[in-house]
N, C-alpha and C. Protein backbone atom coordinates (compact mmCIF):
# COMPACT_ATOMS: atom_id res chain seq x y z
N UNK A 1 -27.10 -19.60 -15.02
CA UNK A 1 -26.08 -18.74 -15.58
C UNK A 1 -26.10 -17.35 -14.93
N UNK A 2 -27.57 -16.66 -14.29
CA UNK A 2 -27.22 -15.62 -13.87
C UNK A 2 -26.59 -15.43 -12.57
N UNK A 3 -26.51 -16.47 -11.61
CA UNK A 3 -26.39 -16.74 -10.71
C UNK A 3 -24.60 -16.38 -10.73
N UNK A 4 -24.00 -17.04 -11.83
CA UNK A 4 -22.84 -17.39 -12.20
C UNK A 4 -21.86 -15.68 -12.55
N UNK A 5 -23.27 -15.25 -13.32
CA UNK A 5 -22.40 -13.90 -13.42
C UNK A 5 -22.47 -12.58 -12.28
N UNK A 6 -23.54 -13.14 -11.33
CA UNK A 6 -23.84 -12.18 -10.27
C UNK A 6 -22.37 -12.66 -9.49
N UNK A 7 -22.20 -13.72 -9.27
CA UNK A 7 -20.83 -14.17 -8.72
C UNK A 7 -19.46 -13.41 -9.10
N UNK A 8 -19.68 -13.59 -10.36
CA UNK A 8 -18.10 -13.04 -11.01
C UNK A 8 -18.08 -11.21 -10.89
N UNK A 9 -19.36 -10.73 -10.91
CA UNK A 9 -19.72 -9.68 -10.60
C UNK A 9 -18.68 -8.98 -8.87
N UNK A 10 -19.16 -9.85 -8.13
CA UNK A 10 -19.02 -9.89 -6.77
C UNK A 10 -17.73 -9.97 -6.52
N UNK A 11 -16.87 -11.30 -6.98
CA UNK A 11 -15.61 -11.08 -7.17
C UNK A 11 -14.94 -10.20 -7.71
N UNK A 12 -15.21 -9.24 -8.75
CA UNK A 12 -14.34 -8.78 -9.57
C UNK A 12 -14.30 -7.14 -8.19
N UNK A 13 -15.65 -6.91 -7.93
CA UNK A 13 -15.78 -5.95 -7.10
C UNK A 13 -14.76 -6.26 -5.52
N UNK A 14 -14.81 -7.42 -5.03
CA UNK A 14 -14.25 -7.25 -4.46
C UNK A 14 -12.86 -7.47 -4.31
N UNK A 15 -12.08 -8.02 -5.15
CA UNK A 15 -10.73 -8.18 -5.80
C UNK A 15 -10.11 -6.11 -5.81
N UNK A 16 -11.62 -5.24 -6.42
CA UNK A 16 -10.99 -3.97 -6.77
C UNK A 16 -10.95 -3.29 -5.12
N UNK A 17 -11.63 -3.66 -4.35
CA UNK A 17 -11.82 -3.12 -3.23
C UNK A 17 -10.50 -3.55 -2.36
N UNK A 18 -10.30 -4.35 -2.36
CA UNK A 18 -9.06 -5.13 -1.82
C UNK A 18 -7.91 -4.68 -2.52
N UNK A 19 -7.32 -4.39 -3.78
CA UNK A 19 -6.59 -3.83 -3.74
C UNK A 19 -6.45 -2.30 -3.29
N UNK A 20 -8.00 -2.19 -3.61
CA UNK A 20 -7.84 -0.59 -3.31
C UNK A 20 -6.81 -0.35 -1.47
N UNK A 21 -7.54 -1.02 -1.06
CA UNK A 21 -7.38 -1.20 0.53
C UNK A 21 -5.70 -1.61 0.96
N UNK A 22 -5.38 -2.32 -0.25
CA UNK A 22 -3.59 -2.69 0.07
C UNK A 22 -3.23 -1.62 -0.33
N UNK A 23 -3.69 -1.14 -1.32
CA UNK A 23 -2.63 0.13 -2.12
C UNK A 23 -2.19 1.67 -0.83
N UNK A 24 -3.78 1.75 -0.17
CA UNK A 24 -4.16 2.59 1.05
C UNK A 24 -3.21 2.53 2.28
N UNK A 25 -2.93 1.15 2.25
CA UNK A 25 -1.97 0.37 3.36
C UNK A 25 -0.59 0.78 2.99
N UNK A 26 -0.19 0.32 2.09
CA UNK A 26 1.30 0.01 1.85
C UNK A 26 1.68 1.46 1.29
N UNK A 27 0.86 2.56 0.52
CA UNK A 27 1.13 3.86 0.59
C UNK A 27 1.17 4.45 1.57
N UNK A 28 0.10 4.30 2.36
CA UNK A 28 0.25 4.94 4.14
C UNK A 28 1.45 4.56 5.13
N UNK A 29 2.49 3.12 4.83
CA UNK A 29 3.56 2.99 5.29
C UNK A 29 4.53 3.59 4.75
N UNK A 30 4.57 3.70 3.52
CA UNK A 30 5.60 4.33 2.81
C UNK A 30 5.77 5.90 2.96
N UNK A 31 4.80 6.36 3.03
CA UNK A 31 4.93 8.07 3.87
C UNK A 31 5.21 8.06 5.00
N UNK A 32 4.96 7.33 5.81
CA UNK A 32 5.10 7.18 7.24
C UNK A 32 6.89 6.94 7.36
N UNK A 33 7.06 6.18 6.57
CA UNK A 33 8.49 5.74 6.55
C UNK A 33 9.07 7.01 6.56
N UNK A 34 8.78 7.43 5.43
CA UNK A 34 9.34 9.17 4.69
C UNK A 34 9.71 9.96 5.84
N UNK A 35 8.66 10.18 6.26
CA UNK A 35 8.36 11.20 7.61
C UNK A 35 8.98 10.81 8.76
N UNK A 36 9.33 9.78 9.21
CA UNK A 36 10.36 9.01 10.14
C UNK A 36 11.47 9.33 9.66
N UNK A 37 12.21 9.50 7.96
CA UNK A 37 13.44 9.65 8.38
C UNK A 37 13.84 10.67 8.18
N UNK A 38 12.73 11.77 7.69
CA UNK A 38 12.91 13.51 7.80
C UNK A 38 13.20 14.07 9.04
N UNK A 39 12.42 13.17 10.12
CA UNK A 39 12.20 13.81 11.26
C UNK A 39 13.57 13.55 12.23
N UNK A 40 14.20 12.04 11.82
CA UNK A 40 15.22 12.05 12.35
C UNK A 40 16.25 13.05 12.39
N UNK A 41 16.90 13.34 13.44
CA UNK A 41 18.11 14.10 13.03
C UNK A 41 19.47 13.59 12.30
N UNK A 42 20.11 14.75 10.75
CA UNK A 42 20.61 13.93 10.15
C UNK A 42 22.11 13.36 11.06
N UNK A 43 22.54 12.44 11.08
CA UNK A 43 23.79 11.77 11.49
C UNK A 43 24.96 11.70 10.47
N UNK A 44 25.70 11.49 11.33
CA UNK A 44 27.08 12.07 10.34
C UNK A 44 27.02 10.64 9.60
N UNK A 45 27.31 10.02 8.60
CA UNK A 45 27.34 8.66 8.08
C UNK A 45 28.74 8.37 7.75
N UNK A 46 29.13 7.70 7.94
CA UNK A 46 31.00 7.37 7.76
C UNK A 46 30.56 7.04 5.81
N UNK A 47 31.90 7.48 4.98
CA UNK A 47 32.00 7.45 4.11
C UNK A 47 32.74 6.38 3.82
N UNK A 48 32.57 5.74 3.15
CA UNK A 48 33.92 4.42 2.50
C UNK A 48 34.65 4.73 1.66
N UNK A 49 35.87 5.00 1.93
CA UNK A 49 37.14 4.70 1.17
C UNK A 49 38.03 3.81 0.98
């Protein structure tokens, strides 16, 4: 049994690490995005009527 909970131990740690690591990812694209379209210059955008 201890074997069992050193396991679930292990998983649970690394389940938190792993998200930590996506959250790091997919926030670091999403600013990046940001900053790509600040930096662009703005363009005239046709309006729909």
């Amino acid at each position: 049994m201890d074997n069992y909970h050193n396991s679930k131990k292990a998983r649970r740690i690394a389940a938190i690490v792993y998200i930590i690591f996506m959250a790091f990812i997919l926030g670091g694209t999403y600013i990046s995005e940001q900053q790509k379209a600040q930096a662009q210059p703005q363009e005239a955008k046709p309006t729909s009527h």
